[in-house]
PDB file of N, CA and C in Angstrom:
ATOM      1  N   UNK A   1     -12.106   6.359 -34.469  1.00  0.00           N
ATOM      2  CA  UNK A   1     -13.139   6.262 -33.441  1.00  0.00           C
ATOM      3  C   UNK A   1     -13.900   7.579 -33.353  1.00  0.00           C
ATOM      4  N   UNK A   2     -14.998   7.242 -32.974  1.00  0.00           N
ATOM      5  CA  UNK A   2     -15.916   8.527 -32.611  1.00  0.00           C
ATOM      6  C   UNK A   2     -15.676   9.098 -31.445  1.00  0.00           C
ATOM      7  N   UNK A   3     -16.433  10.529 -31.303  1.00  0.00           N
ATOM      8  CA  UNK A   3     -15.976  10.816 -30.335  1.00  0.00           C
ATOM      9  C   UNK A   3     -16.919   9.840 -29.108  1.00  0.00           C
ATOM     10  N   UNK A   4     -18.398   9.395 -29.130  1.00  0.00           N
ATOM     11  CA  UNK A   4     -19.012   7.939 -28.583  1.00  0.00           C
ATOM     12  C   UNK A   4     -18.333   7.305 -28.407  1.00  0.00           C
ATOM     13  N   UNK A   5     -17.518   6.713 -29.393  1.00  0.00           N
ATOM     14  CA  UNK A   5     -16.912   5.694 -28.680  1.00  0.00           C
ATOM     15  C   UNK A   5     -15.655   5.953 -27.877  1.00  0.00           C
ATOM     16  N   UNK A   6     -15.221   6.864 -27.984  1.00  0.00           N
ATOM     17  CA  UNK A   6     -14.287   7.293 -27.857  1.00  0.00           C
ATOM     18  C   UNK A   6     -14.482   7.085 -25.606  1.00  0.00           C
ATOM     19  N   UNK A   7     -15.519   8.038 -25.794  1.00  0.00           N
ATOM     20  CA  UNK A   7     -16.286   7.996 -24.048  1.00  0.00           C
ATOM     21  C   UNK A   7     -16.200   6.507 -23.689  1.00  0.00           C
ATOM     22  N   UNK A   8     -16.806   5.808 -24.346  1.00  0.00           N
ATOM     23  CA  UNK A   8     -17.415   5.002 -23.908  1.00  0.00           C
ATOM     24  C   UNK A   8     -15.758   4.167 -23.326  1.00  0.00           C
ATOM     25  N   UNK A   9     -15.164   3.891 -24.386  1.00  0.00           N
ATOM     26  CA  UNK A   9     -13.845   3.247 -24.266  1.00  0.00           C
ATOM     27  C   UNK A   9     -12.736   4.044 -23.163  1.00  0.00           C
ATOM     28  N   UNK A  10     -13.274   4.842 -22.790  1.00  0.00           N
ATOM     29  CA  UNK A  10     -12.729   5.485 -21.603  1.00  0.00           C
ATOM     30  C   UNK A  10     -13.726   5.058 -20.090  1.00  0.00           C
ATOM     31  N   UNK A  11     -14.554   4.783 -19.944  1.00  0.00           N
ATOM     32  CA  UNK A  11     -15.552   4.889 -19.049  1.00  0.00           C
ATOM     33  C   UNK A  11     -15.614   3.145 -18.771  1.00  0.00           C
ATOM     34  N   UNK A  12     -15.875   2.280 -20.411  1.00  0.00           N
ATOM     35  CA  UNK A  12     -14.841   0.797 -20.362  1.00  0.00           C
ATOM     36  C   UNK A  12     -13.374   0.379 -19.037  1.00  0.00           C
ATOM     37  N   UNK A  13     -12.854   1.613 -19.241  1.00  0.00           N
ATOM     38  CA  UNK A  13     -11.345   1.561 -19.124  1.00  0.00           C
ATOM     39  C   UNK A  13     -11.188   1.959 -17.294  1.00  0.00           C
ATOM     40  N   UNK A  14     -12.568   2.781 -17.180  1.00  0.00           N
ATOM     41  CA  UNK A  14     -12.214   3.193 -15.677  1.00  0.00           C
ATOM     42  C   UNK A  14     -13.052   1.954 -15.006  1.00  0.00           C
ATOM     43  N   UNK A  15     -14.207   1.206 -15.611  1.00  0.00           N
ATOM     44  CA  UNK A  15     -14.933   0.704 -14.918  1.00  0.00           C
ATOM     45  C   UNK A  15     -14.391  -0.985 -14.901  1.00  0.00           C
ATOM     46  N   UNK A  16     -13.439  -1.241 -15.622  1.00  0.00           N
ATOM     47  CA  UNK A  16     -12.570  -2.373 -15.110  1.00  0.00           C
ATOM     48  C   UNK A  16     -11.661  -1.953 -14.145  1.00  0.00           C
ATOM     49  N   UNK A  17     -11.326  -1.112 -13.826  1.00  0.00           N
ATOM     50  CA  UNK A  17     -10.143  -0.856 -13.085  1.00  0.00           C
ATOM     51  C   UNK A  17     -10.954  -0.290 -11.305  1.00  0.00           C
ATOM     52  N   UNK A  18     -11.988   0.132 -11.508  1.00  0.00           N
ATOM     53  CA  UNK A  18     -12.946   0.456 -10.190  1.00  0.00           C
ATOM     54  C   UNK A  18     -14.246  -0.343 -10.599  1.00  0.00           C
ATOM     55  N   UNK A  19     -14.400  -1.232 -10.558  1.00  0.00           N
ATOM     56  CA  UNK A  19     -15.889  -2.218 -10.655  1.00  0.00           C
ATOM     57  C   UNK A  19     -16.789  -2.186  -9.709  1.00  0.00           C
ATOM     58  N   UNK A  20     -16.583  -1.560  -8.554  1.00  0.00           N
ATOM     59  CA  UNK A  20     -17.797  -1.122  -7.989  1.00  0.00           C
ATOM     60  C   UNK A  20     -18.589  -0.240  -7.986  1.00  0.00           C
ATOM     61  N   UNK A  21     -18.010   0.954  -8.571  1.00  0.00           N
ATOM     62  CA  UNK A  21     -18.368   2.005  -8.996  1.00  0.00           C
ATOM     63  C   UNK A  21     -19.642   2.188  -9.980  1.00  0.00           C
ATOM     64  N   UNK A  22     -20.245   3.016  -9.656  1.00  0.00           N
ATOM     65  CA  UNK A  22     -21.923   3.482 -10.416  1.00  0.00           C
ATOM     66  C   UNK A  22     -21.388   4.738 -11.092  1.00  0.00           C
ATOM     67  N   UNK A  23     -22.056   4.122 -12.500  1.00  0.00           N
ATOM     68  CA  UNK A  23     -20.999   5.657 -13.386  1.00  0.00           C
ATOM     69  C   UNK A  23     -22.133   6.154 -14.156  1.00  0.00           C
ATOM     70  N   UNK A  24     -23.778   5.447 -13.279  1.00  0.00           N
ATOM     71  CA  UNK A  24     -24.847   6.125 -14.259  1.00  0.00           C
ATOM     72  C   UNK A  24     -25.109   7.671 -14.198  1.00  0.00           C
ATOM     73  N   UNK A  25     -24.454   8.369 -13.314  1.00  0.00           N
ATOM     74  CA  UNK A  25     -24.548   9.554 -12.945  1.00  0.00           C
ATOM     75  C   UNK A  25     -23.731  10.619 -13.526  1.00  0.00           C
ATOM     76  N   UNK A  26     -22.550   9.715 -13.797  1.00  0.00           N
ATOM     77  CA  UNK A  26     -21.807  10.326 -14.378  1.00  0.00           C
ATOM     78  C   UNK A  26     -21.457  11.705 -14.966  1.00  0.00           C
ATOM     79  N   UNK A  27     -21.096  12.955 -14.788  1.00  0.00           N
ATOM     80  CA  UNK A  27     -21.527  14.346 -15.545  1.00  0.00           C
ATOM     81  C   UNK A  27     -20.005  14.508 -16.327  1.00  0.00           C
ATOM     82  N   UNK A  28     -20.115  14.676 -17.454  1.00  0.00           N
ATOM     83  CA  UNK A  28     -18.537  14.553 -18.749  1.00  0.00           C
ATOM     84  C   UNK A  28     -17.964  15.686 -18.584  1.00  0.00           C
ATOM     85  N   UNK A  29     -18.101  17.000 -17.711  1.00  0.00           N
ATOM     86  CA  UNK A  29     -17.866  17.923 -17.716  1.00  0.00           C
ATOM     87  C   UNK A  29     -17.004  18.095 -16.372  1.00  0.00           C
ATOM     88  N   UNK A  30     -17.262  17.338 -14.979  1.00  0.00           N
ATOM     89  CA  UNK A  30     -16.747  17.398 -14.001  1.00  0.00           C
ATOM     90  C   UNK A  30     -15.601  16.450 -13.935  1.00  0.00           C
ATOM     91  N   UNK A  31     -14.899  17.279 -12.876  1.00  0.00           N
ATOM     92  CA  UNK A  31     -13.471  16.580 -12.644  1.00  0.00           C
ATOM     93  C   UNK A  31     -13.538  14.838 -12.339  1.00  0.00           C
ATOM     94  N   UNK A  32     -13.417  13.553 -12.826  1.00  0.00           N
ATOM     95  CA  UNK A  32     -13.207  12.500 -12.684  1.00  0.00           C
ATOM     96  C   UNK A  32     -13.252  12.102 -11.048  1.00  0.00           C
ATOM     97  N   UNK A  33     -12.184  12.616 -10.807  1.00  0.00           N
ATOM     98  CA  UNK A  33     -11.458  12.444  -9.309  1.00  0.00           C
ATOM     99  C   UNK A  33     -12.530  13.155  -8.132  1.00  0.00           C
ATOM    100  N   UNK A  34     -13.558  13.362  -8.873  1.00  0.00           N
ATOM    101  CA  UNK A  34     -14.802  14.873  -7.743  1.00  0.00           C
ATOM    102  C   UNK A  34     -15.923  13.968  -8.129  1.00  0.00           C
ATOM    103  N   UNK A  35     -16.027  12.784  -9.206  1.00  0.00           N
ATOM    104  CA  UNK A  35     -17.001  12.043  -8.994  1.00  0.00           C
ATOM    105  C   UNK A  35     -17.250  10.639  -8.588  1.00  0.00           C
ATOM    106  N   UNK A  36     -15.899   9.945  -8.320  1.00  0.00           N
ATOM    107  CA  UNK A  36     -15.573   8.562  -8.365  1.00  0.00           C
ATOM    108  C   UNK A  36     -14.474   8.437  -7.511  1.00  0.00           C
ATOM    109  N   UNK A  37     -14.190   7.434  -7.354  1.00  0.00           N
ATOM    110  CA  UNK A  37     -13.029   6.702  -5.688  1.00  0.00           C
ATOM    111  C   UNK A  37     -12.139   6.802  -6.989  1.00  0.00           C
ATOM    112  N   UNK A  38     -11.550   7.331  -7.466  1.00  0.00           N
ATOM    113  CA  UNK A  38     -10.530   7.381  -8.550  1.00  0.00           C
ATOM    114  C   UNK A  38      -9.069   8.211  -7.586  1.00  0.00           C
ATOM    115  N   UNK A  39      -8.061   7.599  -7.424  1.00  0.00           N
ATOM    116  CA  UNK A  39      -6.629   8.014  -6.994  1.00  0.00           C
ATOM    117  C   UNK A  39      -6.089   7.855  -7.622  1.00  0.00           C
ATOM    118  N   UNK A  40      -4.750   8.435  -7.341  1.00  0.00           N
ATOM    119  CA  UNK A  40      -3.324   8.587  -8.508  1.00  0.00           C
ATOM    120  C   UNK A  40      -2.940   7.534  -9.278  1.00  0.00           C
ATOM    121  N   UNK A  41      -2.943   6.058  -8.287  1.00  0.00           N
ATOM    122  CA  UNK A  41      -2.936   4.778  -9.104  1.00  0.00           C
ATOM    123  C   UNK A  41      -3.210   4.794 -10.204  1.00  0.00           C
ATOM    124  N   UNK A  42      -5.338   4.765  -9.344  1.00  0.00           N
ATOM    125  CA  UNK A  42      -5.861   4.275 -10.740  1.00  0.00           C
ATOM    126  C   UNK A  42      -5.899   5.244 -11.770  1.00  0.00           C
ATOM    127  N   UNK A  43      -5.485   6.229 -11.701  1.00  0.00           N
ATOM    128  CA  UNK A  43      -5.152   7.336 -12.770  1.00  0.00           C
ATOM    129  C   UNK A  43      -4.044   6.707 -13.690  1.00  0.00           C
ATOM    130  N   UNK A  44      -3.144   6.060 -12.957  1.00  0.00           N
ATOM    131  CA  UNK A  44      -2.038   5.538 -13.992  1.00  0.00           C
ATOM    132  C   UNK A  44      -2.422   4.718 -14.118  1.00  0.00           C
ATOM    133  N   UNK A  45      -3.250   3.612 -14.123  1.00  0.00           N
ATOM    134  CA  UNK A  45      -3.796   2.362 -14.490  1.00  0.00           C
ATOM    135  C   UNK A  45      -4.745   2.632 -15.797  1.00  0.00           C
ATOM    136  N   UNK A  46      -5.283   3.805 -15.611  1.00  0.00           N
ATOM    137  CA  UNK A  46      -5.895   4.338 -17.163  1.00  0.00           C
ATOM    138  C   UNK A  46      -4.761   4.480 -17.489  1.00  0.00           C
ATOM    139  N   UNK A  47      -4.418   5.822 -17.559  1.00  0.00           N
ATOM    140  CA  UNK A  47      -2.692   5.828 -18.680  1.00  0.00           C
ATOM    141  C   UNK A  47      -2.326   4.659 -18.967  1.00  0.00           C
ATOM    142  N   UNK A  48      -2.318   3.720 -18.575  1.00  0.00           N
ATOM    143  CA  UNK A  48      -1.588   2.302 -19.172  1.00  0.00           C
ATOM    144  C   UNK A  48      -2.479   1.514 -19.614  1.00  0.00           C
ATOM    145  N   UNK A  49      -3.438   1.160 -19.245  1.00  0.00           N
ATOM    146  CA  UNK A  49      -4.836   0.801 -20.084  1.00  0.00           C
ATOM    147  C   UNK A  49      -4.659   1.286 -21.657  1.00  0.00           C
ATOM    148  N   UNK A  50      -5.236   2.855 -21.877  1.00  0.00           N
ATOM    149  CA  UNK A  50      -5.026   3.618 -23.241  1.00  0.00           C
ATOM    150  C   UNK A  50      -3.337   3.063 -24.005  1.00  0.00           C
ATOM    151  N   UNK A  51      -2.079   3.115 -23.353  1.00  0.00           N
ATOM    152  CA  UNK A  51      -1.323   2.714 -24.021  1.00  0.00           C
ATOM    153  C   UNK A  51      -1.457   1.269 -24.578  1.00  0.00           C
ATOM    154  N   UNK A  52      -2.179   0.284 -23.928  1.00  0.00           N
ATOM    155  CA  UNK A  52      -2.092  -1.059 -23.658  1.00  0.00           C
ATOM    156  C   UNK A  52      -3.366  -1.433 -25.248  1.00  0.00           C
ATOM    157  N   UNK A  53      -4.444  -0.907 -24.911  1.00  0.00           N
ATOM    158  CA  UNK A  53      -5.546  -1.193 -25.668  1.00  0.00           C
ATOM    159  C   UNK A  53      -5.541  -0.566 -26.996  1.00  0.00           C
ATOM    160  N   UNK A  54      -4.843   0.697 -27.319  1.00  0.00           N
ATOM    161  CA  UNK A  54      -4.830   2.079 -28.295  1.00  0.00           C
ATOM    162  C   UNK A  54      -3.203   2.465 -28.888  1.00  0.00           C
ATOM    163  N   UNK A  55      -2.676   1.750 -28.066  1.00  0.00           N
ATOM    164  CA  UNK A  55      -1.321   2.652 -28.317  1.00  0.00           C
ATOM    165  C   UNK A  55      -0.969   4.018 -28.675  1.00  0.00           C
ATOM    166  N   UNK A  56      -1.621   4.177 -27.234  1.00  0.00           N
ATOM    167  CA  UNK A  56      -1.945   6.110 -27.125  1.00  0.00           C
ATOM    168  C   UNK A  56      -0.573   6.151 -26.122  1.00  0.00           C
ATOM    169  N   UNK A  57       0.550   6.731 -26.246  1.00  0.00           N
ATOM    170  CA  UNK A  57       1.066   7.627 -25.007  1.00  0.00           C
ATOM    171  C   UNK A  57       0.984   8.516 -24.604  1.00  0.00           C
ATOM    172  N   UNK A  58       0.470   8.455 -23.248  1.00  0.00           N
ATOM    173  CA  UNK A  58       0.071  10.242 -22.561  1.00  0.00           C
ATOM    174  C   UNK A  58       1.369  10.614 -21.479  1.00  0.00           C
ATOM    175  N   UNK A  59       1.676  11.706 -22.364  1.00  0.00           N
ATOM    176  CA  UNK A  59       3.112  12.239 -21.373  1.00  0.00           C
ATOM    177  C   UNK A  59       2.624  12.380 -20.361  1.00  0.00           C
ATOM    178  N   UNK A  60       3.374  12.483 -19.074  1.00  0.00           N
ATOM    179  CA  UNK A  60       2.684  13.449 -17.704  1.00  0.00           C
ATOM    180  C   UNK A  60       2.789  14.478 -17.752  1.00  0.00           C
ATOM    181  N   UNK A  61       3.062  15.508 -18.334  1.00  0.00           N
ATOM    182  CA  UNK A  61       2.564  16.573 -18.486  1.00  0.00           C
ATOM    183  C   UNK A  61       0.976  16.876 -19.179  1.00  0.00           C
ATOM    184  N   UNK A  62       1.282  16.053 -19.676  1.00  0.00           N
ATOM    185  CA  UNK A  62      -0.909  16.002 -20.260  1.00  0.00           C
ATOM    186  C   UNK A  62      -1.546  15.613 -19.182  1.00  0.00           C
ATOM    187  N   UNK A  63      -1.231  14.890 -18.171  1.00  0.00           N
ATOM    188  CA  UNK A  63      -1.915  14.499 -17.546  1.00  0.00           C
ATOM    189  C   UNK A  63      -3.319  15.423 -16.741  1.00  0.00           C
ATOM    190  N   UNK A  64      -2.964  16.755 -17.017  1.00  0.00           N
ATOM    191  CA  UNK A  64      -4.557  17.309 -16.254  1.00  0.00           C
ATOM    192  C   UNK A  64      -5.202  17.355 -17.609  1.00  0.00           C
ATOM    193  N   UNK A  65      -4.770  16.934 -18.793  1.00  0.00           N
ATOM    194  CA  UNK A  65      -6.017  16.923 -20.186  1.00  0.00           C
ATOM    195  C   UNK A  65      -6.687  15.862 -19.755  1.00  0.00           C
ATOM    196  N   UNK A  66      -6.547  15.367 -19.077  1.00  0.00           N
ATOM    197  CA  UNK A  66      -7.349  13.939 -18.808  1.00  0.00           C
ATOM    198  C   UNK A  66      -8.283  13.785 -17.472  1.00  0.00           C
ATOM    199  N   UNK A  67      -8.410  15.052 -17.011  1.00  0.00           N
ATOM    200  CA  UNK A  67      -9.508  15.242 -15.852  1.00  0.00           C
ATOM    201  C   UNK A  67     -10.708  15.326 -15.896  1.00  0.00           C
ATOM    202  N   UNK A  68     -11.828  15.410 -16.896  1.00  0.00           N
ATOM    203  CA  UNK A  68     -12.931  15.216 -17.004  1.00  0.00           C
ATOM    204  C   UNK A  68     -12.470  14.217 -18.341  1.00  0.00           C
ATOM    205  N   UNK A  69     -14.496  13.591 -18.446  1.00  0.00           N
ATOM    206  CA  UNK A  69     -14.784  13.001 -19.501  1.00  0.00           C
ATOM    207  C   UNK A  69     -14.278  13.511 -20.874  1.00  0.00           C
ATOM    208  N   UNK A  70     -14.535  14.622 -20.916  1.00  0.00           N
ATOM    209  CA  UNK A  70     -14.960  15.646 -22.081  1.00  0.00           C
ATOM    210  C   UNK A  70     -13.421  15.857 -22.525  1.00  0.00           C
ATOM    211  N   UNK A  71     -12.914  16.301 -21.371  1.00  0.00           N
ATOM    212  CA  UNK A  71     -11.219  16.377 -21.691  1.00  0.00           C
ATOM    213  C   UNK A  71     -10.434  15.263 -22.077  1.00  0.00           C
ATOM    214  N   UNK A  72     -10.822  14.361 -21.655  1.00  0.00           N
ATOM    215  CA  UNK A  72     -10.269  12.850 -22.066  1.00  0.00           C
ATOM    216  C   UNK A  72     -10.207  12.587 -23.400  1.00  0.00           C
ATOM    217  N   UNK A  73     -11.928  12.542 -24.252  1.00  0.00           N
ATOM    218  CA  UNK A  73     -12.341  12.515 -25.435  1.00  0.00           C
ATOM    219  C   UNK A  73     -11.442  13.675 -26.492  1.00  0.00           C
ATOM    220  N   UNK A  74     -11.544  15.165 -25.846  1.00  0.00           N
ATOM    221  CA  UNK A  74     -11.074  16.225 -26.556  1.00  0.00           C
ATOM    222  C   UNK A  74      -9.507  15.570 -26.952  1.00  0.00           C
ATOM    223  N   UNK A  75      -8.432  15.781 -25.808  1.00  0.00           N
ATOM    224  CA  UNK A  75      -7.358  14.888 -25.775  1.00  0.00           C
ATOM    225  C   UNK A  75      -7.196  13.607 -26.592  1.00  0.00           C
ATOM    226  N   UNK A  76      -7.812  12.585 -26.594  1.00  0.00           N
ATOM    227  CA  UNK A  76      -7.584  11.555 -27.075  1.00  0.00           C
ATOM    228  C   UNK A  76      -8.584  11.185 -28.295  1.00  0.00           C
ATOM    229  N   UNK A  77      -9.494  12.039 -29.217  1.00  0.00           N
ATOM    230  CA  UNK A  77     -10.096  12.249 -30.343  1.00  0.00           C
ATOM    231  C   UNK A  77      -8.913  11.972 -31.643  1.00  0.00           C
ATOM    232  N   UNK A  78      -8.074  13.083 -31.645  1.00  0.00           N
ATOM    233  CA  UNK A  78      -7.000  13.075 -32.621  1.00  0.00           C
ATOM    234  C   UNK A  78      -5.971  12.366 -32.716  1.00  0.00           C
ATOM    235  N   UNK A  79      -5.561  11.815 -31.665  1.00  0.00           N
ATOM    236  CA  UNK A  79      -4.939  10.532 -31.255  1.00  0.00           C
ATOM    237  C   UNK A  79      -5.311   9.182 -31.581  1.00  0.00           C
ATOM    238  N   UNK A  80      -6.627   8.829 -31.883  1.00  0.00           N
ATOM    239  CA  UNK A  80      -7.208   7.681 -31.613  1.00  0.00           C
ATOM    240  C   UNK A  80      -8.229   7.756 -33.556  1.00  0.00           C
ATOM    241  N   UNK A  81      -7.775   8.794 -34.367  1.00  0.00           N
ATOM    242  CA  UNK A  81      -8.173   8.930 -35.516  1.00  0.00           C
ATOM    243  C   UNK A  81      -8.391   7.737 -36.142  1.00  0.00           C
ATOM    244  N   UNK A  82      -9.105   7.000 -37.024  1.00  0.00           N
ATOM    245  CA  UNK A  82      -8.582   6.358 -37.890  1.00  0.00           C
ATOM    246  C   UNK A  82      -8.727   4.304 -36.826  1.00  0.00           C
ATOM    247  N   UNK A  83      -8.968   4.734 -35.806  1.00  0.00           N
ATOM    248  CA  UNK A  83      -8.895   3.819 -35.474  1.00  0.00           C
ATOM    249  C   UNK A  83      -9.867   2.904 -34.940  1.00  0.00           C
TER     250      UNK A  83
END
């Protein structure tokens, strides 16, 4: 995957899980949780999404690699190689 798609399939992943949410504003650089009704849940509802769709496991200790867009992609680029 690209790193495009890579976003996109993340942004996929938050916007089934919060569907009311407007993500045209979106900035890939800011904290997730500082731009969107996003809580701890649905934080683990991504984590299990990515395992579910990718068969990515994200330890919890990674879990602040996954606080912006950008970090998500960076994080889950080399992971998601090939695929």
């Amino acid at each position: 995957m690209t790193r495009d798609q890579i976003g996109k399939a993340i942004i996929d992943i938050i916007q089934d899980i919060l569907p009311d949410e407007d993500f045209s504003a979106l900035k890939p650089e800011v904290k997730l949780r500082d731009q969107i009704g996003l809580d701890s849940m649905d934080f683990l509802d991504i984590v299990m999404e990515l395992r579910k769709r990718y068969g990515v496991e994200v330890p919890e200790g990674d879990y602040p690699k996954l606080a912006t867009l950008n970090s998500c992609v960076e994080y889950l680029e080399p992971k998601l190689a090939g695929k």
